[in-house]
C-alpha atoms as a PDB file:
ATOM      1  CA  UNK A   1     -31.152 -54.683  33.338  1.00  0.00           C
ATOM      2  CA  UNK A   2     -29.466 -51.980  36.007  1.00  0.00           C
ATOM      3  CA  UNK A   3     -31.792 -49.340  36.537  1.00  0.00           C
ATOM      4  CA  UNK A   4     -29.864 -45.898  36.296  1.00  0.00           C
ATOM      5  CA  UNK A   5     -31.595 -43.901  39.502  1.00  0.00           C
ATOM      6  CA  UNK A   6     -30.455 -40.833  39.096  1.00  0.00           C
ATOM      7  CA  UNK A   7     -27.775 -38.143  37.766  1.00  0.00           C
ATOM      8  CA  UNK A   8     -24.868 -38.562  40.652  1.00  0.00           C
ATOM      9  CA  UNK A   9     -22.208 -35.582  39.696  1.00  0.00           C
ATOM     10  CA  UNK A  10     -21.524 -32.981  36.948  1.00  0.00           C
ATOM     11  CA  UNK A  11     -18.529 -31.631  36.418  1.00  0.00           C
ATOM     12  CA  UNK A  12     -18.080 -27.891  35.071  1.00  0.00           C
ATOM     13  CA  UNK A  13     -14.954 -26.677  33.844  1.00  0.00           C
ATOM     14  CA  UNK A  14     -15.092 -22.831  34.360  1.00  0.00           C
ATOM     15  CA  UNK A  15     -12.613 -19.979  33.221  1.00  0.00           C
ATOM     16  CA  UNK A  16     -11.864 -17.956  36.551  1.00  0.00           C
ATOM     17  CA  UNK A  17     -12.674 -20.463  39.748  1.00  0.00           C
ATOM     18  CA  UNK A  18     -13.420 -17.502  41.875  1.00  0.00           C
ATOM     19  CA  UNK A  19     -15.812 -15.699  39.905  1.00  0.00           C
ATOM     20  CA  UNK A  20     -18.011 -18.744  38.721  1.00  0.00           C
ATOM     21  CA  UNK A  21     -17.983 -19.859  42.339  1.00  0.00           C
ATOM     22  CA  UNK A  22     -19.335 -16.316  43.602  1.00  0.00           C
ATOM     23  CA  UNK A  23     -21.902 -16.761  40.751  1.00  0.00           C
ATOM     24  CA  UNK A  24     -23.047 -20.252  41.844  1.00  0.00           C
ATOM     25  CA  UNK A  25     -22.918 -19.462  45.299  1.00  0.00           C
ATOM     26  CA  UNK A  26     -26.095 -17.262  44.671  1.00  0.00           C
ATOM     27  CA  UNK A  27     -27.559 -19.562  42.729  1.00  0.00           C
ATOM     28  CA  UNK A  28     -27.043 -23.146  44.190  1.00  0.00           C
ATOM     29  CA  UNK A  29     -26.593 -21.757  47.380  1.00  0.00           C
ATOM     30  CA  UNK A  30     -29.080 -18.822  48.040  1.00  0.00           C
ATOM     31  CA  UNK A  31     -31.262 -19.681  45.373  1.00  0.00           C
ATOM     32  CA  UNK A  32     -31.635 -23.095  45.620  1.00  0.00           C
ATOM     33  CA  UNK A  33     -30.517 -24.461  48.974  1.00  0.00           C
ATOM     34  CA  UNK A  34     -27.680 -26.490  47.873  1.00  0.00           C
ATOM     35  CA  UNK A  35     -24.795 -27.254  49.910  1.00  0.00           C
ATOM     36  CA  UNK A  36     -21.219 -26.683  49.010  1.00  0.00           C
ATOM     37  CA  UNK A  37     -17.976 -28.083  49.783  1.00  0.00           C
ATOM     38  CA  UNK A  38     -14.394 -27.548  48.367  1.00  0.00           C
ATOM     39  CA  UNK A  39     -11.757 -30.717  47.760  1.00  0.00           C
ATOM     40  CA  UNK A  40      -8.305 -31.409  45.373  1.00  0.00           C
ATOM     41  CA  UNK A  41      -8.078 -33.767  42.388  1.00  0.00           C
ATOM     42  CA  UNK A  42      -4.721 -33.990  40.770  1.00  0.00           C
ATOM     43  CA  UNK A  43      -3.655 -30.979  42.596  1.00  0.00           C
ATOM     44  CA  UNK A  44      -6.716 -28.529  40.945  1.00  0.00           C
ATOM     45  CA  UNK A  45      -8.989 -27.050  43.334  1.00  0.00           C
ATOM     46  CA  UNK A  46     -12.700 -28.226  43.078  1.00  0.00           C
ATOM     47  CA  UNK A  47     -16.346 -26.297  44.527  1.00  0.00           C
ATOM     48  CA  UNK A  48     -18.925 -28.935  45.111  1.00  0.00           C
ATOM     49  CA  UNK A  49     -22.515 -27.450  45.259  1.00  0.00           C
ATOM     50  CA  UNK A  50     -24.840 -30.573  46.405  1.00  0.00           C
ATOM     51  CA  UNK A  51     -28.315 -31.364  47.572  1.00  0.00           C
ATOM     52  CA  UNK A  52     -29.530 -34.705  48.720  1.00  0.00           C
ATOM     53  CA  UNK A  53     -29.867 -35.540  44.482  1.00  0.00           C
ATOM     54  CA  UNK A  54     -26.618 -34.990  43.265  1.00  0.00           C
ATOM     55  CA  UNK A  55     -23.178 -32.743  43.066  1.00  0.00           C
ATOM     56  CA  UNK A  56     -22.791 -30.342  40.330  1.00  0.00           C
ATOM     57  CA  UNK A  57     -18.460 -29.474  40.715  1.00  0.00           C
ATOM     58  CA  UNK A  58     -16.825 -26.914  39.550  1.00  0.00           C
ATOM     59  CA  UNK A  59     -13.181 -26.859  38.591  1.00  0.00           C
ATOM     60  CA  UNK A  60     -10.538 -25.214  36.257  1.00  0.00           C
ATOM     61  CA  UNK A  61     -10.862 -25.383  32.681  1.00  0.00           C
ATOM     62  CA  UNK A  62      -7.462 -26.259  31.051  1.00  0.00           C
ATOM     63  CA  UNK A  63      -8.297 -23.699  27.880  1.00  0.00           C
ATOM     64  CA  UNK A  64     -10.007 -20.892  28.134  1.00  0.00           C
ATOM     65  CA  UNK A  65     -12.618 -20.972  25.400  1.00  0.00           C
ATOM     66  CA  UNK A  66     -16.673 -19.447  26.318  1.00  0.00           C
ATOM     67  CA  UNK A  67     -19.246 -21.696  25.943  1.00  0.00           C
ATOM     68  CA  UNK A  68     -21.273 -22.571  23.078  1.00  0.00           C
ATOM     69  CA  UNK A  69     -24.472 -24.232  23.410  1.00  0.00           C
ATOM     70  CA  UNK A  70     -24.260 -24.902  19.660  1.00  0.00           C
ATOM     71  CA  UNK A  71     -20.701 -26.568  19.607  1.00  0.00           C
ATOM     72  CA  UNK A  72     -20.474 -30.145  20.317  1.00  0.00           C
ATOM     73  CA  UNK A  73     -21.287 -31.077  24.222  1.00  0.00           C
ATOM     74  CA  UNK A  74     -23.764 -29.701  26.354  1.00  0.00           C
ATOM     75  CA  UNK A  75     -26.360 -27.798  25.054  1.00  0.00           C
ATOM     76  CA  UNK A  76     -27.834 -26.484  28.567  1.00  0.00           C
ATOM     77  CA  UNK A  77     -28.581 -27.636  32.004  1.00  0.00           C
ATOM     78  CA  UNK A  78     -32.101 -27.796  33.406  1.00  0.00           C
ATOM     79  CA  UNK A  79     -32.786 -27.853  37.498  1.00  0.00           C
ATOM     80  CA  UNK A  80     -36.043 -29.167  38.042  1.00  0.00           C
ATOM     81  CA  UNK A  81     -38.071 -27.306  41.344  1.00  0.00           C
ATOM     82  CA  UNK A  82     -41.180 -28.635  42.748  1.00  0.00           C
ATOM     83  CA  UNK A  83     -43.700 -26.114  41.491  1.00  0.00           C
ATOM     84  CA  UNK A  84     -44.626 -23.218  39.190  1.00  0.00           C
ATOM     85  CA  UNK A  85     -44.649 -21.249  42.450  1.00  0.00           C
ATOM     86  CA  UNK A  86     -41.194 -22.433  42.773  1.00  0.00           C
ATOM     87  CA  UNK A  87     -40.034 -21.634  39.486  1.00  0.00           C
ATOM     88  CA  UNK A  88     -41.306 -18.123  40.124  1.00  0.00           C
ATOM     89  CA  UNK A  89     -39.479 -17.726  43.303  1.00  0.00           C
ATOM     90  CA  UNK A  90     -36.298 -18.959  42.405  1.00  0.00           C
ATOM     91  CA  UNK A  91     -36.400 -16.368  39.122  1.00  0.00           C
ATOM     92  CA  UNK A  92     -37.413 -13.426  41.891  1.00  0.00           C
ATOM     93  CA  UNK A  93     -34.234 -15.012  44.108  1.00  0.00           C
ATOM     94  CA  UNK A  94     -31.761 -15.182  41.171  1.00  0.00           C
ATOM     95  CA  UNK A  95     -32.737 -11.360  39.851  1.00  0.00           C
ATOM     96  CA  UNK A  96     -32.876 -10.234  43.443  1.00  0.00           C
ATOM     97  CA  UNK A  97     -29.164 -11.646  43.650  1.00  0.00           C
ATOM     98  CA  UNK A  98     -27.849  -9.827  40.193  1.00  0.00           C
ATOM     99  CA  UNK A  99     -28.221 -12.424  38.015  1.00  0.00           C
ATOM    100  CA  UNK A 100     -30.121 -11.456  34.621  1.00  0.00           C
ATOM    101  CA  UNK A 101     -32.788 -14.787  34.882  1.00  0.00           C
ATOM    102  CA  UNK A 102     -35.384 -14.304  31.981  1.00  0.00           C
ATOM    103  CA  UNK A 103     -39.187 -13.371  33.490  1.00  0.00           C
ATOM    104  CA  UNK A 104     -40.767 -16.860  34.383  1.00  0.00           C
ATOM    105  CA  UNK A 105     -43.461 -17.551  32.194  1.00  0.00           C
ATOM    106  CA  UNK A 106     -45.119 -20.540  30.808  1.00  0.00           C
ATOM    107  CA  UNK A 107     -43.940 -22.051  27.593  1.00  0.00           C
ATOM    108  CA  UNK A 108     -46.761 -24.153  26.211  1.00  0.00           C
ATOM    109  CA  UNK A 109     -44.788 -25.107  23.109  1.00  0.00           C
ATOM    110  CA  UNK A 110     -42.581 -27.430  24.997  1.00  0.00           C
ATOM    111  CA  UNK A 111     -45.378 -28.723  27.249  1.00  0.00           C
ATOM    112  CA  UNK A 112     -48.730 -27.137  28.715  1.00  0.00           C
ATOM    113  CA  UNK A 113     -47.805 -26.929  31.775  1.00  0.00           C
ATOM    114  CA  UNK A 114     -44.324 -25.910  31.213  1.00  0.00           C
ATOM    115  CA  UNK A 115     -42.973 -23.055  33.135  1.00  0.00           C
ATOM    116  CA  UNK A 116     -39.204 -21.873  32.994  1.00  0.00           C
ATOM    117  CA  UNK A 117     -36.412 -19.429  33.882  1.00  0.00           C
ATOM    118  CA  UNK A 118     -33.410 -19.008  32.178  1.00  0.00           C
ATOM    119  CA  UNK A 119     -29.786 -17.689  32.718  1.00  0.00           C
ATOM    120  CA  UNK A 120     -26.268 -18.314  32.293  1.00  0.00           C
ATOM    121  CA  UNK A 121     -23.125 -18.830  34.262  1.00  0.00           C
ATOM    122  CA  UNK A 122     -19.823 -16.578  33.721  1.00  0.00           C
ATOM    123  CA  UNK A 123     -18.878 -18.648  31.018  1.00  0.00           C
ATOM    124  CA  UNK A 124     -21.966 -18.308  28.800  1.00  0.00           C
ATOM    125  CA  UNK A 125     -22.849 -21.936  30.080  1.00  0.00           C
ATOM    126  CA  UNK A 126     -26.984 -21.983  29.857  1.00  0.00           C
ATOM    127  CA  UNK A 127     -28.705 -22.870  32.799  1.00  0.00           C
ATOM    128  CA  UNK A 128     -32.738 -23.263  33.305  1.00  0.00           C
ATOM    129  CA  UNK A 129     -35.172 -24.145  36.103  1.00  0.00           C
ATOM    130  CA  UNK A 130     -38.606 -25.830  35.770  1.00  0.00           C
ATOM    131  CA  UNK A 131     -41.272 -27.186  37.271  1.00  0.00           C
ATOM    132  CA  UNK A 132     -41.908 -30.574  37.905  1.00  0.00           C
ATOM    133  CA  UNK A 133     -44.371 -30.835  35.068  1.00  0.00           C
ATOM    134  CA  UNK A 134     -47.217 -33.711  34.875  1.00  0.00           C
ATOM    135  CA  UNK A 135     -45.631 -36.056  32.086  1.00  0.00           C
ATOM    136  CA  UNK A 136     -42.505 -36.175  34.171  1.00  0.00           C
ATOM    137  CA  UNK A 137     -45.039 -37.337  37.187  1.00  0.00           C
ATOM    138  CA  UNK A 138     -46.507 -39.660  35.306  1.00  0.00           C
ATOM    139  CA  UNK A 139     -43.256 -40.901  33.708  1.00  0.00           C
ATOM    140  CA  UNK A 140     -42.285 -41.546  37.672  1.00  0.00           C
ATOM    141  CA  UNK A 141     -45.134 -43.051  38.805  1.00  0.00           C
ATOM    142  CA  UNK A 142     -46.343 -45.542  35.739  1.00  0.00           C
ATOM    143  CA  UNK A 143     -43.045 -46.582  34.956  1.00  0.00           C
ATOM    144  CA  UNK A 144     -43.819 -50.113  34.905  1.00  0.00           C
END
């Protein structure tokens, strides 16, 4: 059996290129650290934010409907950070940079160590940060 080792790209469509991009600029870029880099597929522009993990691309939706984390597709996106300290700072980063993250707080009914921010892009798409919580670590490590 292949073993899958990680998420390579996501693709976003967005609404308005130029405001999601000044959005995720402060978050993948000043927030986060990402890198970014612009190309053309099939004649549509397309803003790559990457880190050494993966690409998460933005390009032109073809209608222009909000998101709904109810409808069919994806629900939400989760970054995963290093550390509750991280999770904290990235929150304090993304507020500090206009973007209306939720507090970061623990949330022991999804795990007990568990800590979270929340926000969403221009298009209502939800996005979340956590910490790299102990099950995951274990997951990693005692795979086998």
């Amino acid at each position: 059996m292949t073993d899958v080792t990680g998420i390579d790209h996501i693709y976003i469509s967005v609404s308005d290129l130029d405001s999601s991009e000044a959005f995720y600029d402060r978050v993948m870029l000043q927030a986060l650290g990402f890198r970014k880099n612009r190309f053309v597929i099939g004649g549509d522009p397309h803003v790559q934010y990457f880190n050494r993990h993966f690409g998460y691309v933005l390009r032109p939706a073809r209608e222009e409907t909000k998101h709904d984390s109810y409808a069919l597709g994806l629900h939400h996106f989760c970054l995963r950070v290093e550390s509750i300290a991280d999770v904290v700072a990235v929150a304090n980063e993304l507020r500090g940079a206009g973007i209306d993250a939720s507090e970061p707080r623990l949330y022991a009914e999804y795990a007990p160590d568990y800590w979270a921010t929340f926000f969403s892009d221009p298009d209502g798409v939800r996005l979340e940060v956590t910490n790299y919580r102990q099950e995951r670590r274990d997951r990693h490590d005692r795979w086998n």
